[in-house]
N, C-alpha and C. Protein backbone atom coordinates (compact mmCIF):
# COMPACT_ATOMS: atom_id res chain seq x y z
N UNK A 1 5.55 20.00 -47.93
CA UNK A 1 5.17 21.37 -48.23
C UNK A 1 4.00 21.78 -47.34
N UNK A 2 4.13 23.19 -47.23
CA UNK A 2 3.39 23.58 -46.28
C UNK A 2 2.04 23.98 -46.68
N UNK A 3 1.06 23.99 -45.96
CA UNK A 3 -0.23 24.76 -46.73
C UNK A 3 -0.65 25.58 -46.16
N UNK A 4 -1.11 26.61 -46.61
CA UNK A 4 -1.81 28.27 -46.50
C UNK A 4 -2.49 27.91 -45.31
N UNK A 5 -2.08 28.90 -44.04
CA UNK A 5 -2.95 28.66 -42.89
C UNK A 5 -2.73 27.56 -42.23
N UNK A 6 -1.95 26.79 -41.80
CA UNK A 6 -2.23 25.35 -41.48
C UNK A 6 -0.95 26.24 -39.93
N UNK A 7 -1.54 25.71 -38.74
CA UNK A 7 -0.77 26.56 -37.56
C UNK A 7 0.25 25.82 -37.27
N UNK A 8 1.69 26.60 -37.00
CA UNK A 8 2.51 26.16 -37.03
C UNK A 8 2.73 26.02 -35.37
N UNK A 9 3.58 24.70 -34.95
CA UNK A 9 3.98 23.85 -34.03
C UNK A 9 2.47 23.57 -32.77
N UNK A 10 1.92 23.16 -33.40
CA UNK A 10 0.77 22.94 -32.80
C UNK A 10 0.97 21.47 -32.74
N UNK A 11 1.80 20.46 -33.17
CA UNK A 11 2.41 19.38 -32.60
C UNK A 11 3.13 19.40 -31.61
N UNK A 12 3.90 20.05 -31.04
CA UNK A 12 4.82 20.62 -30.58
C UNK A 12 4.39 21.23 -29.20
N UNK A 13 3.27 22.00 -29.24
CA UNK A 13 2.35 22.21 -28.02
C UNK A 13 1.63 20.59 -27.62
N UNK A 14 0.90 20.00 -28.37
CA UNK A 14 -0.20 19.02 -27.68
C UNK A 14 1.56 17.96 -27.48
N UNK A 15 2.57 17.74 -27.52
CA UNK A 15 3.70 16.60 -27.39
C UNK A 15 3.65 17.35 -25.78
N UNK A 16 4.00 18.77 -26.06
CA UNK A 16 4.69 19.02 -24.67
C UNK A 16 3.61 18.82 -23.47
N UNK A 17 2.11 19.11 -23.46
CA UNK A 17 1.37 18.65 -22.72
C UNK A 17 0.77 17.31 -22.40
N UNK A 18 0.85 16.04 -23.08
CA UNK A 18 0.80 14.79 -23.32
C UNK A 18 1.85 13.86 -22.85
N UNK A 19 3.70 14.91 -22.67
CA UNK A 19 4.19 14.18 -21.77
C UNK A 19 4.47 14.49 -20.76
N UNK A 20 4.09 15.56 -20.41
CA UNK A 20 3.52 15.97 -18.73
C UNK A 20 3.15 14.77 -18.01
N UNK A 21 1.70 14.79 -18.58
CA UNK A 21 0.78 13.20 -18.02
C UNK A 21 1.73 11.85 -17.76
N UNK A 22 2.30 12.05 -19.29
CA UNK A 22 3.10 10.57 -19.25
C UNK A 22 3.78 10.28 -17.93
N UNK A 23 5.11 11.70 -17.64
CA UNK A 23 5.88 11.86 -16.88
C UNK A 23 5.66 11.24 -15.54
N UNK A 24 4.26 12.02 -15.13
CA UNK A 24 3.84 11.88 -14.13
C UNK A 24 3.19 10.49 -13.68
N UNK A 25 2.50 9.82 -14.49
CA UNK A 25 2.09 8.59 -14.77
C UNK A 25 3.28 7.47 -14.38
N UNK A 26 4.34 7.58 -15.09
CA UNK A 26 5.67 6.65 -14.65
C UNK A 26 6.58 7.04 -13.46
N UNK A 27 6.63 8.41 -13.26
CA UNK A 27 7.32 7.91 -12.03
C UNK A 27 6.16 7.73 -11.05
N UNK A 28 4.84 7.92 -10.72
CA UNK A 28 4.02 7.02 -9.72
C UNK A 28 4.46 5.77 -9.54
N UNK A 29 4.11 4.85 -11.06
CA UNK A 29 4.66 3.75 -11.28
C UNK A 29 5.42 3.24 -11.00
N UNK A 30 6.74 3.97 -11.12
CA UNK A 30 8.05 3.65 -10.44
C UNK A 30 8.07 3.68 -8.64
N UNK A 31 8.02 4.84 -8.35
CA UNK A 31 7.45 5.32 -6.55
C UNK A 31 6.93 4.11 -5.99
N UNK A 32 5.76 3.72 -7.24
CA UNK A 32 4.70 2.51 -6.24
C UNK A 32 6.04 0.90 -6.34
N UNK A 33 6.79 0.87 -7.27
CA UNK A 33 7.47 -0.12 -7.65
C UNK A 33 8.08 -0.51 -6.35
N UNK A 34 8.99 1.09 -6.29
CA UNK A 34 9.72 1.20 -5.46
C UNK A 34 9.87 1.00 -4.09
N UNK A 35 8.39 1.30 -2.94
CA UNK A 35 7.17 0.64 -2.61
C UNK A 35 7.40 -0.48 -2.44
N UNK A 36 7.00 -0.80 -3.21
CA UNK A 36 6.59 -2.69 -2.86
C UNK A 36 8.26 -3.16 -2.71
N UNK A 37 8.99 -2.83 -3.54
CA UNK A 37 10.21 -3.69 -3.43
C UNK A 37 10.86 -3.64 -1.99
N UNK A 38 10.69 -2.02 -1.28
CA UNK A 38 11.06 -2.11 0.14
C UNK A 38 10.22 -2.79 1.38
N UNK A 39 8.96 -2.54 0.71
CA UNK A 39 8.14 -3.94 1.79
C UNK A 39 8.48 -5.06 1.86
N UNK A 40 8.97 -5.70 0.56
CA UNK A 40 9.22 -7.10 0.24
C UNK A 40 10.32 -7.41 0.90
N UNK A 41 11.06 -6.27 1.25
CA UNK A 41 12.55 -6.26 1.68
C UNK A 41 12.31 -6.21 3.83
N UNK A 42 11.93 -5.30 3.93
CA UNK A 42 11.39 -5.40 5.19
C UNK A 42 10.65 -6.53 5.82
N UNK A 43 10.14 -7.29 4.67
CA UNK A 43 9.34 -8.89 5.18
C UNK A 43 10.13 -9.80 5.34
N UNK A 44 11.52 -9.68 4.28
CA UNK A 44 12.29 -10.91 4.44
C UNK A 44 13.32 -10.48 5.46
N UNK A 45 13.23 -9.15 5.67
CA UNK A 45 14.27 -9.31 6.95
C UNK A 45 13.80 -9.37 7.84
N UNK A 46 12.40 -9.48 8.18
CA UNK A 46 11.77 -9.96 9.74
C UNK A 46 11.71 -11.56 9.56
N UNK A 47 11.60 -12.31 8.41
CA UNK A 47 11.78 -13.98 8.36
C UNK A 47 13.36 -14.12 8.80
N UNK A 48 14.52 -13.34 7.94
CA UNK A 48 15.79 -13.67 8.12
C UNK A 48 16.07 -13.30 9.41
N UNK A 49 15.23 -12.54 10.30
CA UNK A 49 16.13 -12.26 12.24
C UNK A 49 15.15 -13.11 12.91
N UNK A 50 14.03 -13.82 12.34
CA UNK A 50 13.24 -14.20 13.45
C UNK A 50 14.06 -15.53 13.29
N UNK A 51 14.25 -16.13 11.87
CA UNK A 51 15.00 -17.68 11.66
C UNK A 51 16.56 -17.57 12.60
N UNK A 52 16.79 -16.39 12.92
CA UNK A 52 18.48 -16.45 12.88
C UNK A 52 18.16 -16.50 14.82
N UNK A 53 17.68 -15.84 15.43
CA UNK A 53 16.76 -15.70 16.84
C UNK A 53 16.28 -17.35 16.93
N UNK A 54 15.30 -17.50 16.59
CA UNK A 54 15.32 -18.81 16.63
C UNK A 54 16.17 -20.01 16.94
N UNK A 55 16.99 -20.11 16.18
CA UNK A 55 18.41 -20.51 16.27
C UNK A 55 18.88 -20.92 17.41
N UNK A 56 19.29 -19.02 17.24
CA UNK A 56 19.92 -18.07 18.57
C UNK A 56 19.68 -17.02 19.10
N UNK A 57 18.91 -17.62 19.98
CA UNK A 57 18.45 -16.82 21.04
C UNK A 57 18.58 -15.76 22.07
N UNK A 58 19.84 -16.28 22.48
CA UNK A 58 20.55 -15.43 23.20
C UNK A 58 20.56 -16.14 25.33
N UNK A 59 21.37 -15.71 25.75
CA UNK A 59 21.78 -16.39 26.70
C UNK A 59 20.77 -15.33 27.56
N UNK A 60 20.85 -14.25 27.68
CA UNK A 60 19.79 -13.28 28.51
C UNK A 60 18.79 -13.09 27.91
N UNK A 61 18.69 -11.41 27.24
CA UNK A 61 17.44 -10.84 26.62
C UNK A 61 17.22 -11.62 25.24
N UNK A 62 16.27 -12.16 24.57
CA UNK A 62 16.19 -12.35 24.15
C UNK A 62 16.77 -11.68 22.48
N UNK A 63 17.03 -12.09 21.19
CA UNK A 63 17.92 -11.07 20.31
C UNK A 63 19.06 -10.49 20.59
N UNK A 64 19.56 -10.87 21.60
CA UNK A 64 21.26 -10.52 22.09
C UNK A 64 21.95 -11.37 21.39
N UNK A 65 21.88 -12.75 21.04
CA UNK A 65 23.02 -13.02 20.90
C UNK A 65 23.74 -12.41 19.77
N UNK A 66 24.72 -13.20 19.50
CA UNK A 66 26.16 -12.39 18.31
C UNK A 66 25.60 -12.52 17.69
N UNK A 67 24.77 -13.76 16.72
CA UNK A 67 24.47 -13.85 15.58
C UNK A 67 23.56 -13.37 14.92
N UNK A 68 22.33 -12.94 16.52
CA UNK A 68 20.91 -12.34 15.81
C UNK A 68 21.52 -10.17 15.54
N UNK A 69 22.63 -10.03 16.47
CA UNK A 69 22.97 -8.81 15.88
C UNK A 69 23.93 -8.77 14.80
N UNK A 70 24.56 -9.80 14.38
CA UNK A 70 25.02 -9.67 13.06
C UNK A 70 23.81 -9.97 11.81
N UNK A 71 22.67 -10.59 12.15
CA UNK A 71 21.75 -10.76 11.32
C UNK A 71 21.16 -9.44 11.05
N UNK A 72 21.11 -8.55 12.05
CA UNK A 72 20.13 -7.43 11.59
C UNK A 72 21.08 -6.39 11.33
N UNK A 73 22.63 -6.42 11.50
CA UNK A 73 23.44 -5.73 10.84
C UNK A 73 23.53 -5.77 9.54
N UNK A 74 23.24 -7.17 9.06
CA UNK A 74 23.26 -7.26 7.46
C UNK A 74 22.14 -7.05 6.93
N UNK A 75 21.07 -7.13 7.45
CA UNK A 75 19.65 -6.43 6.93
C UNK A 75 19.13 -4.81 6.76
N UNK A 76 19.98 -4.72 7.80
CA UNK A 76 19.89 -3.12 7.98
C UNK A 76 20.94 -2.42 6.55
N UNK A 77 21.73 -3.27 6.17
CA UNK A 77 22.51 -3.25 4.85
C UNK A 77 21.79 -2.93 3.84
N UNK A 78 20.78 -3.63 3.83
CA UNK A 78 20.03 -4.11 2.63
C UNK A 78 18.93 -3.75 2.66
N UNK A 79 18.25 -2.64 4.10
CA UNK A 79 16.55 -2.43 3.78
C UNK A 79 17.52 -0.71 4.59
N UNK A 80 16.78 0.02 3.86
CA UNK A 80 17.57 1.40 4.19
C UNK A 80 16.54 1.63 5.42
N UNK A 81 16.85 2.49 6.44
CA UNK A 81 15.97 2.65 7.59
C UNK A 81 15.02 1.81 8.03
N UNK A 82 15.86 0.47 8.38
CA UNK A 82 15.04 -0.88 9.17
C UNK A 82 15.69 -0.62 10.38
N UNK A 83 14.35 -0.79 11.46
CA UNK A 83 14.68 -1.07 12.60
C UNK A 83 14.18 -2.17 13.36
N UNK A 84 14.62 -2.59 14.36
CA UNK A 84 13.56 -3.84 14.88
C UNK A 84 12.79 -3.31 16.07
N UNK A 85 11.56 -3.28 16.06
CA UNK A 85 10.88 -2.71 17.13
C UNK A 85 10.54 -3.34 18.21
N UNK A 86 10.73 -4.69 18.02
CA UNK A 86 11.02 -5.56 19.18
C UNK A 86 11.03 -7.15 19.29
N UNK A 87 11.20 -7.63 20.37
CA UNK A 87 11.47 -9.18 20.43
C UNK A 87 10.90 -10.11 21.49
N UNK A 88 9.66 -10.71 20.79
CA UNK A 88 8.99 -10.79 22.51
C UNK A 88 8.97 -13.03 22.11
N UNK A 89 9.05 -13.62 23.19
CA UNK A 89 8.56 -15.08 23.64
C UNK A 89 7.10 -15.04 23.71
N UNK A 90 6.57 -15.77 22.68
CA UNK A 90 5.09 -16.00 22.82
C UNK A 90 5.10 -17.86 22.77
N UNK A 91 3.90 -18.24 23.31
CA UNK A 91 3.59 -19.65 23.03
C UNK A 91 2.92 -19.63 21.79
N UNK A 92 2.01 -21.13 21.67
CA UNK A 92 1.34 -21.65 20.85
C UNK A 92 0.36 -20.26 20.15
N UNK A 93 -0.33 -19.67 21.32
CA UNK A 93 -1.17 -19.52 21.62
C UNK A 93 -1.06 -17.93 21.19
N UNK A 94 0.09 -17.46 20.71
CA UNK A 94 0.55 -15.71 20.92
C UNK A 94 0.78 -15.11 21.92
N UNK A 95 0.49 -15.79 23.23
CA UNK A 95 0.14 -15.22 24.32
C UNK A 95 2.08 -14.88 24.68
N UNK A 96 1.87 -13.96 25.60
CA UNK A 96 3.72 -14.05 25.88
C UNK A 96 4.02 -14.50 27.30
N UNK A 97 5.24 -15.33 27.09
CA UNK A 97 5.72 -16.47 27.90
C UNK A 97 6.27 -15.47 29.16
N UNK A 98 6.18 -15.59 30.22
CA UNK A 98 7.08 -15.31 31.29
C UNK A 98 8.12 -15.81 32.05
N UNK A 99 9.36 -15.11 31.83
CA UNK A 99 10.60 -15.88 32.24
C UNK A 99 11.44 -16.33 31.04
N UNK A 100 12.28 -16.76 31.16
CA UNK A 100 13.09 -17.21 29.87
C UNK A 100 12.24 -18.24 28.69
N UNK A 101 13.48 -17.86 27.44
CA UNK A 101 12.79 -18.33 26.33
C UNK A 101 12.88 -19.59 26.47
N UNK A 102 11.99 -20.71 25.94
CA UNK A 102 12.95 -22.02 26.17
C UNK A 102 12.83 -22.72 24.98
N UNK A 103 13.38 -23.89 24.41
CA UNK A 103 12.85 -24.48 23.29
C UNK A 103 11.29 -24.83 23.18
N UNK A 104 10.37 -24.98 22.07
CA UNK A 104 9.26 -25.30 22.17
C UNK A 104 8.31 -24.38 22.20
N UNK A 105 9.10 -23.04 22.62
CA UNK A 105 8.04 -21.60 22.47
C UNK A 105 8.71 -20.98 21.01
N UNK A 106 8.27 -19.68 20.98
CA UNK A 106 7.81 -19.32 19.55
C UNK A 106 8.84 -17.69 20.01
N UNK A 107 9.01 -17.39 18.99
CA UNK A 107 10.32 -16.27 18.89
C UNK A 107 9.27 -15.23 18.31
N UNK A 108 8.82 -13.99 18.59
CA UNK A 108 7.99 -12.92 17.50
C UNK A 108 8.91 -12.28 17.25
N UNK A 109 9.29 -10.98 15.83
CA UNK A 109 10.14 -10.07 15.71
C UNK A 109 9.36 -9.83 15.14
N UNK A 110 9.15 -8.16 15.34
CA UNK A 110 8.71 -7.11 14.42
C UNK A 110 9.65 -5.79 14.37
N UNK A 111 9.58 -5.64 12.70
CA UNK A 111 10.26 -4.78 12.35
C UNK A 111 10.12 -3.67 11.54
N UNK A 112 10.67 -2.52 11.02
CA UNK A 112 9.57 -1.27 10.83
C UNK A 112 10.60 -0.84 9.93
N UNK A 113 10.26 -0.11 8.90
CA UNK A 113 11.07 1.07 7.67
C UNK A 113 10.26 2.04 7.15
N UNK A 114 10.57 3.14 6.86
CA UNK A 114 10.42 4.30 6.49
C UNK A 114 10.43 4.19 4.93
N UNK A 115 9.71 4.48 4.66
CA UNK A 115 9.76 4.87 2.51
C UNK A 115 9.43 6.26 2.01
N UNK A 116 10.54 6.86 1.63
CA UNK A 116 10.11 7.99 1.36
C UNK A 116 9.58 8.46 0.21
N UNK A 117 8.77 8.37 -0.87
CA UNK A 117 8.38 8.90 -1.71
C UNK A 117 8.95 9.50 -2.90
N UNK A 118 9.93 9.96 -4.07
CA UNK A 118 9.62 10.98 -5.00
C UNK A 118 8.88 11.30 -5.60
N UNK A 119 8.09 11.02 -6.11
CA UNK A 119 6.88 12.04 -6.23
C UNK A 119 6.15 12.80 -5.58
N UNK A 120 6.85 14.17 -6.21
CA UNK A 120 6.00 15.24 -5.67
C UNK A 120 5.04 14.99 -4.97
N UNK A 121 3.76 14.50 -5.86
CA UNK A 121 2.51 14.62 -5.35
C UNK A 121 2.31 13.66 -3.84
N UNK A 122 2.93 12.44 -3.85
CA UNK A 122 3.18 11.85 -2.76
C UNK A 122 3.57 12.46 -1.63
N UNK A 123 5.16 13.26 -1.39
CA UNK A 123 5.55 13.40 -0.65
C UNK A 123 4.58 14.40 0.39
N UNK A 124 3.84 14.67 -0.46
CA UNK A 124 2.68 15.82 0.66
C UNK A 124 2.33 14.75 1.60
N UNK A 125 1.84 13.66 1.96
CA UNK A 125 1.47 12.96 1.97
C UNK A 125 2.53 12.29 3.39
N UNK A 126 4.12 12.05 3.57
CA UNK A 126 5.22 12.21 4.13
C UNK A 126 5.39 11.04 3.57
N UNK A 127 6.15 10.42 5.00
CA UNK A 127 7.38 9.09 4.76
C UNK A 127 6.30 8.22 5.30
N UNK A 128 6.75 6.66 4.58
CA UNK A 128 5.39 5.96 4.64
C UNK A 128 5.73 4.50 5.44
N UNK A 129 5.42 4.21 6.91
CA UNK A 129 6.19 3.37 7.49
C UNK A 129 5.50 1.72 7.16
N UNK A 130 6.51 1.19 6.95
CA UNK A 130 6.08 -0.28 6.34
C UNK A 130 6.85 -1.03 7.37
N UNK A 131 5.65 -2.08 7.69
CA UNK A 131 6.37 -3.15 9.16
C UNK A 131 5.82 -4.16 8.73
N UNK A 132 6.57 -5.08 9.11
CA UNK A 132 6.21 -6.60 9.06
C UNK A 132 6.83 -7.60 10.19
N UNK A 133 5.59 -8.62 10.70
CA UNK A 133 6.00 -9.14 11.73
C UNK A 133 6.42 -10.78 11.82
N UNK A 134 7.18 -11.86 11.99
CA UNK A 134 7.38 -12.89 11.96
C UNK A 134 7.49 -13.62 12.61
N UNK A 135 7.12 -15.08 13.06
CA UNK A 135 7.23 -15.74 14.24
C UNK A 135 7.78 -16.71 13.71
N UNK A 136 8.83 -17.79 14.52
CA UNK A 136 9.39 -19.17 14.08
C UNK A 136 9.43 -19.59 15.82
N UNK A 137 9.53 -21.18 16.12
CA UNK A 137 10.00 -21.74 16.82
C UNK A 137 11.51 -21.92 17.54
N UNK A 138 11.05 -21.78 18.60
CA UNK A 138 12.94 -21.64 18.91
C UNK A 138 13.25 -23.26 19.38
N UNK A 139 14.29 -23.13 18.68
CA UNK A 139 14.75 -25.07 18.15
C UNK A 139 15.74 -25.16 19.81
């Protein structure tokens, strides 16, 4: 029962402004989730082409062969706008080798993706490029 004076849907106002906040609060949450899960994804596909390079190397440019472009065909599957930005022979040392790769030197790949944001408030902000770089030994 109701009582004299008591204002009506004034629950109803403070719900609808309280899950504004909420709203906004979780999908950040989500955005940032979302975030990390494509970094995480972009890291393991610079371990999975540098291990597969490694390997196989390639008979010329280095990352030619069949297998390191079927490796980043299937990564590129799996990390939406991955690219590889490049493929260089370094030694011990980082320094980069001149002349062919050979066993005993070191394979670098770095690779780059785009994350785009939904949240509003983010997207002012644009597309947010996440790279990660990996080195292994070439066997």
């Amino acid at each position: 029962m109701r009582r004299r004076g008591e204002p009506r849907g004034q629950g109803l106002v403070e719900f609808s402004l309280a899950i504004i906040i909420f709203l906004a609060v979780f999908v950040g949450i989500v955005d940032m989730a979302r975030a990390v899960f494509t970094f995480n994804g972009v890291s393991e596909a610079a371990r999975e082409i540098t291990r597969e390079t490694s390997v196989h190397p390639g008979t010329g440019a280095i990352g030619t062969s069949p297998e390191t472009v079927a490796m980043v065909t299937t990564q590129r599957g799996l990390v939406q706008n991955l690219s590889v930005t490049s493929y260089s022979c370094v030694d011990l040392a980082g320094d980069a080798v001149a002349g062919t790769c050979k066993p005993g030197d070191w394979v670098r790949v770095s690779v780059e993706a785009t994350f785009t944001p939904v949240m509003p408030l983010l997207t002012a902000l644009g597309p947010i490029v996440l790279s990660s770089v990996s080195s292994a030994e070439i066997q």
